[in-house]
Protein backbone atom coordinates (compact mmCIF):
# COMPACT_ATOMS: atom_id res chain seq x y z
CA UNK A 1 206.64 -154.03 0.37
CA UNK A 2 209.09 -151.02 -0.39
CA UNK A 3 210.16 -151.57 3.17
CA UNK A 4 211.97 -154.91 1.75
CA UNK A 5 213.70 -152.85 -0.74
CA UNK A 6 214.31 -149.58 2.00
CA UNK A 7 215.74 -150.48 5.13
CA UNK A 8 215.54 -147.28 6.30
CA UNK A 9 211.83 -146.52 7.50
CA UNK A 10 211.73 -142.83 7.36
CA UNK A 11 212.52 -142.88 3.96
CA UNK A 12 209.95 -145.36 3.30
CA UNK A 13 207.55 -143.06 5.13
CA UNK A 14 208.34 -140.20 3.19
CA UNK A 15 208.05 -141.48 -0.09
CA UNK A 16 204.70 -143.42 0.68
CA UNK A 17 203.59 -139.52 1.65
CA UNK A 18 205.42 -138.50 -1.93
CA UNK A 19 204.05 -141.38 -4.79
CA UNK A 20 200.28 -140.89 -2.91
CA UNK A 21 200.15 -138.07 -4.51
CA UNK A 22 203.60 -137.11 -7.41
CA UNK A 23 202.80 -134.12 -8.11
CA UNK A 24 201.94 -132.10 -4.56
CA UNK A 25 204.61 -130.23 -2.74
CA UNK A 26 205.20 -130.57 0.92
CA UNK A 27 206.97 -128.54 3.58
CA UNK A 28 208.74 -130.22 6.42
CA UNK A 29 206.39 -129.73 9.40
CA UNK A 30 203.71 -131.38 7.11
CA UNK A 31 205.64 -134.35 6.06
CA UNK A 32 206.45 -134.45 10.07
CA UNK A 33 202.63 -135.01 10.71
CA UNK A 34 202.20 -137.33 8.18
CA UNK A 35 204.83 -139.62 8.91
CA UNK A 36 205.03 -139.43 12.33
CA UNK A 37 208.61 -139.06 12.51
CA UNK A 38 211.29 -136.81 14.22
CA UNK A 39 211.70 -133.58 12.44
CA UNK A 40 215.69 -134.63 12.04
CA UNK A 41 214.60 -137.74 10.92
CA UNK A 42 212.45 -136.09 8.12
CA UNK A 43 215.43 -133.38 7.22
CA UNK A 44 217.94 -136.40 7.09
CA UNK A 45 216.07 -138.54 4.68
CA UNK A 46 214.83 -134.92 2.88
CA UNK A 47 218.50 -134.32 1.98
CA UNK A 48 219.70 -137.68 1.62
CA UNK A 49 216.67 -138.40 -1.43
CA UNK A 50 217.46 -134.52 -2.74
CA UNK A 51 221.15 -134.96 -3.15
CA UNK A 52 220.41 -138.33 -5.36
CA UNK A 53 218.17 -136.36 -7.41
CA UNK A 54 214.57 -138.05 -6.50
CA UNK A 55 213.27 -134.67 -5.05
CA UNK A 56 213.38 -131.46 -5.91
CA UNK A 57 212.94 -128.56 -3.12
CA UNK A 58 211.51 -124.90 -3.89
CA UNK A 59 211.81 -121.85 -1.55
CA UNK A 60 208.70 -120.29 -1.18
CA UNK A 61 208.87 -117.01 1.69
CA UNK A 62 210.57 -118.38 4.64
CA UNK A 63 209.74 -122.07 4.05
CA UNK A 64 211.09 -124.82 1.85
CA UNK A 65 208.99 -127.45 -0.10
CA UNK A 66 209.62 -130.69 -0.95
CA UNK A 67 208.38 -132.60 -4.35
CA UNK A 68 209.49 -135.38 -6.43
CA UNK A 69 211.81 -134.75 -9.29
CA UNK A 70 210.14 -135.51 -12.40
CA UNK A 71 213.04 -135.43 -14.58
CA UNK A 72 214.86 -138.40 -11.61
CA UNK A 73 215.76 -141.41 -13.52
CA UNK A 74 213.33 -143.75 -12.41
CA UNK A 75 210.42 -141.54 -11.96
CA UNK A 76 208.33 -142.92 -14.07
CA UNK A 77 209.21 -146.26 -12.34
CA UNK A 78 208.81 -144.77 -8.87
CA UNK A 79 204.95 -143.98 -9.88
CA UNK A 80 204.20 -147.42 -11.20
CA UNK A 81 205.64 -148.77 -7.85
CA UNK A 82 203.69 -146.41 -6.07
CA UNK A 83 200.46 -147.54 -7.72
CA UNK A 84 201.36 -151.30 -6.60
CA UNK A 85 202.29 -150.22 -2.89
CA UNK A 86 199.61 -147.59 -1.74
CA UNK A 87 195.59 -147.22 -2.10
CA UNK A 88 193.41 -149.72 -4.77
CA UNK A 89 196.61 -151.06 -6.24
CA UNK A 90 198.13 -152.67 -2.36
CA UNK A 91 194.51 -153.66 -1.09
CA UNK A 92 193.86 -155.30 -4.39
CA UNK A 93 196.93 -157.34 -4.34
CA UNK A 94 196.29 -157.84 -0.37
CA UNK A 95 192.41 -159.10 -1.09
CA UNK A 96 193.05 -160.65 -4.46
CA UNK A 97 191.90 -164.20 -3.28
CA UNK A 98 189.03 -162.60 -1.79
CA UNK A 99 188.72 -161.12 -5.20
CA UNK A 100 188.37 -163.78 -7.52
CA UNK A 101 190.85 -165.19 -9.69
CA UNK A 102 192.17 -162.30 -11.47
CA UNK A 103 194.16 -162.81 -15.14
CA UNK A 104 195.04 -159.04 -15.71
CA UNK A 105 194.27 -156.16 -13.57
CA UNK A 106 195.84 -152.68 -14.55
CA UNK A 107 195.24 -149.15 -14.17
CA UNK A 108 195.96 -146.25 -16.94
CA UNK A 109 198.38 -144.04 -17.22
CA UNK A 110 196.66 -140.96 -15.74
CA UNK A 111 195.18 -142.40 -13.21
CA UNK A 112 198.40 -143.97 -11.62
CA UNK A 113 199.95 -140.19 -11.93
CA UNK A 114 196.55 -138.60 -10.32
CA UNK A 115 195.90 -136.57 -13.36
CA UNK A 116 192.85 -134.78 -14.65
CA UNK A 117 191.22 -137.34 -16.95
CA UNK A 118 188.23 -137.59 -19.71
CA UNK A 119 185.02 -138.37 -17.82
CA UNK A 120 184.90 -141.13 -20.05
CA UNK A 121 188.18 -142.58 -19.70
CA UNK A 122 188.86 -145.99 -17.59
CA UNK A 123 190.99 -146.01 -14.90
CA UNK A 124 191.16 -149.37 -13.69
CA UNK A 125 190.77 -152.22 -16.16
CA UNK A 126 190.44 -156.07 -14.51
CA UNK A 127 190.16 -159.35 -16.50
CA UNK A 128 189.10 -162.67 -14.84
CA UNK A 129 186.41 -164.42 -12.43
CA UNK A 130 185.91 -161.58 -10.15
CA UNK A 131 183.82 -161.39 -7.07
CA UNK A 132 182.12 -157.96 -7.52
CA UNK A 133 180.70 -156.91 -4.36
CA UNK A 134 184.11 -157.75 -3.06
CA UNK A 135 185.95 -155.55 -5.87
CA UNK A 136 183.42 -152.37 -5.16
CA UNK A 137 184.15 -152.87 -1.50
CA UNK A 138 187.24 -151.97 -2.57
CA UNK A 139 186.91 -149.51 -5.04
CA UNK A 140 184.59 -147.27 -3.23
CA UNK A 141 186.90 -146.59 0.07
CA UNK A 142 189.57 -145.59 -2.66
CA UNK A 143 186.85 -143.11 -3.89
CA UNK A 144 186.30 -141.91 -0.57
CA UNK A 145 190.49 -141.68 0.26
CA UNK A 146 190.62 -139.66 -2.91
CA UNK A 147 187.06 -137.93 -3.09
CA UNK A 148 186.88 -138.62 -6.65
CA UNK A 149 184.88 -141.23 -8.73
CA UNK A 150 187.07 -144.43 -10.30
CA UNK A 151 185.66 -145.26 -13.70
CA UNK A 152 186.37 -149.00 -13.63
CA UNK A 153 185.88 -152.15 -15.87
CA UNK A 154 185.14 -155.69 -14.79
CA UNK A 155 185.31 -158.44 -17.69
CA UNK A 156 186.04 -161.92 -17.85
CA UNK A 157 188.49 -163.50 -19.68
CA UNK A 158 186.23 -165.01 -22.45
CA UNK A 159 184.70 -161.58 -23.03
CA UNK A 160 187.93 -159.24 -22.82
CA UNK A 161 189.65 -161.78 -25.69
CA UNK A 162 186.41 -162.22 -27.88
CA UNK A 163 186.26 -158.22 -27.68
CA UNK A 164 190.03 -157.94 -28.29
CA UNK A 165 189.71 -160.20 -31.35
CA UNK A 166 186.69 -158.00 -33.11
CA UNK A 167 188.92 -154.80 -32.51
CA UNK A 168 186.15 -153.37 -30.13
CA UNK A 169 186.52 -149.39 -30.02
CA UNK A 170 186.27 -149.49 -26.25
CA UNK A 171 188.59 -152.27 -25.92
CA UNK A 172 191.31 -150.72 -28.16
CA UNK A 173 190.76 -147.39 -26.59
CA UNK A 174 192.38 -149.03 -23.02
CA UNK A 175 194.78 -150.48 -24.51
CA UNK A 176 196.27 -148.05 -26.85
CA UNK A 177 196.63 -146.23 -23.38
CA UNK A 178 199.46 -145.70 -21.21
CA UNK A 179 199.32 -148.15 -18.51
CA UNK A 180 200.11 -149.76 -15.15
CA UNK A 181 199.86 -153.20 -14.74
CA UNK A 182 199.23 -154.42 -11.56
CA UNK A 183 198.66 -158.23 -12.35
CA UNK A 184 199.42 -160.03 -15.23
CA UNK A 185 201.61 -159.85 -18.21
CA UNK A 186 201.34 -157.09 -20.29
CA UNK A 187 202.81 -159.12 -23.66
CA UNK A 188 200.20 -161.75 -23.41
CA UNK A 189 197.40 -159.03 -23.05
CA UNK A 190 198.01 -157.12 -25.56
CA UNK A 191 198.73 -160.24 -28.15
């Protein structure tokens, strides 16, 4: 998908490496290994994405890291593409007719920027006629990619809007979030 929008495929390559994870810091050698690329390839597309701001680079003894910017314009948009194009977010919307037919599917805030979270707090929110096995398929090789547990919630649409309606603690608690959405329309959800 970003590859429609990024013709160049190093680039796409390097920030796949960079939105997997915003806020780690890599040197060139590693971004070499995990793109696969030339190392001139890598340095190109490292100075062409630092001189329009999207990365910032840090000298640390005799090597240089590389991390996104987070004060870049469209950082915040960056992540929320990120959570659409990489991990639970792309195999969802790959599988999503294996899935079930989903109505609104989103993830929170802190979860879509890999930060520490509430044991308590949801991560992934979907609304619809879902196929669980299917879903949990899913969800646990993102656990495993990660090595941490996703806190997720399955509803269907009857139950999410009947909860919605009484103002249901738990219900209001996800919403009042931040959030990413990765299907449906945010207005209609939250009306």
């Amino acid at each position: 998908m970003l590859a429609d929008l990024i013709t160049s495929k190093s680039r796409v390559k390097l920030l796949k490496v960079f939105l997997a994870s915003p806020s780690d810091m890599y040197h060139v050698r590693e971004l070499v290994r995990r793109t696969g690329d030339e190392i001139n390839a890598v340095r190109r597309e490292l100075l062409f994405l630092e001189k329009r701001s999207l990365l910032t680079k840090e000298p640390r003894a005799n090597r240089v890291y590389y991390q996104l910017n987070k004060n870049y314009t469209f950082y915040f948009d960056l992540l929320r593409l990120g959570v659409k194009i990489l991990g639970l977010g792309e195999e969802i919307l790959k599988n999503r007719a294996k899935i079930g037919k989903i109505k609104y599917a989103m993830f929170s805030g802190r979860f879509s920027r890999r930060l520490p979270k509430d044991p308590e707090e949801v991560d992934f929110l979907i609304v619809g006629t879902i196929v669980l096995p299917e879903l949990a398929a899913l969800i646990r090789e993102e656990e495993k990619r990660l090595n941490t547990e996703i806190n997720y919630t399955v509803m269907s649409e009857e139950e999410f809007l009947f909860r919605k309606k009484k103002r249901d603690p738990f219900i209001l608690s996800i919403l009042s979030g931040s959030r990413v959405m990765l299907l449906g329309d945010e207005e209609s959800m939250l009306s």
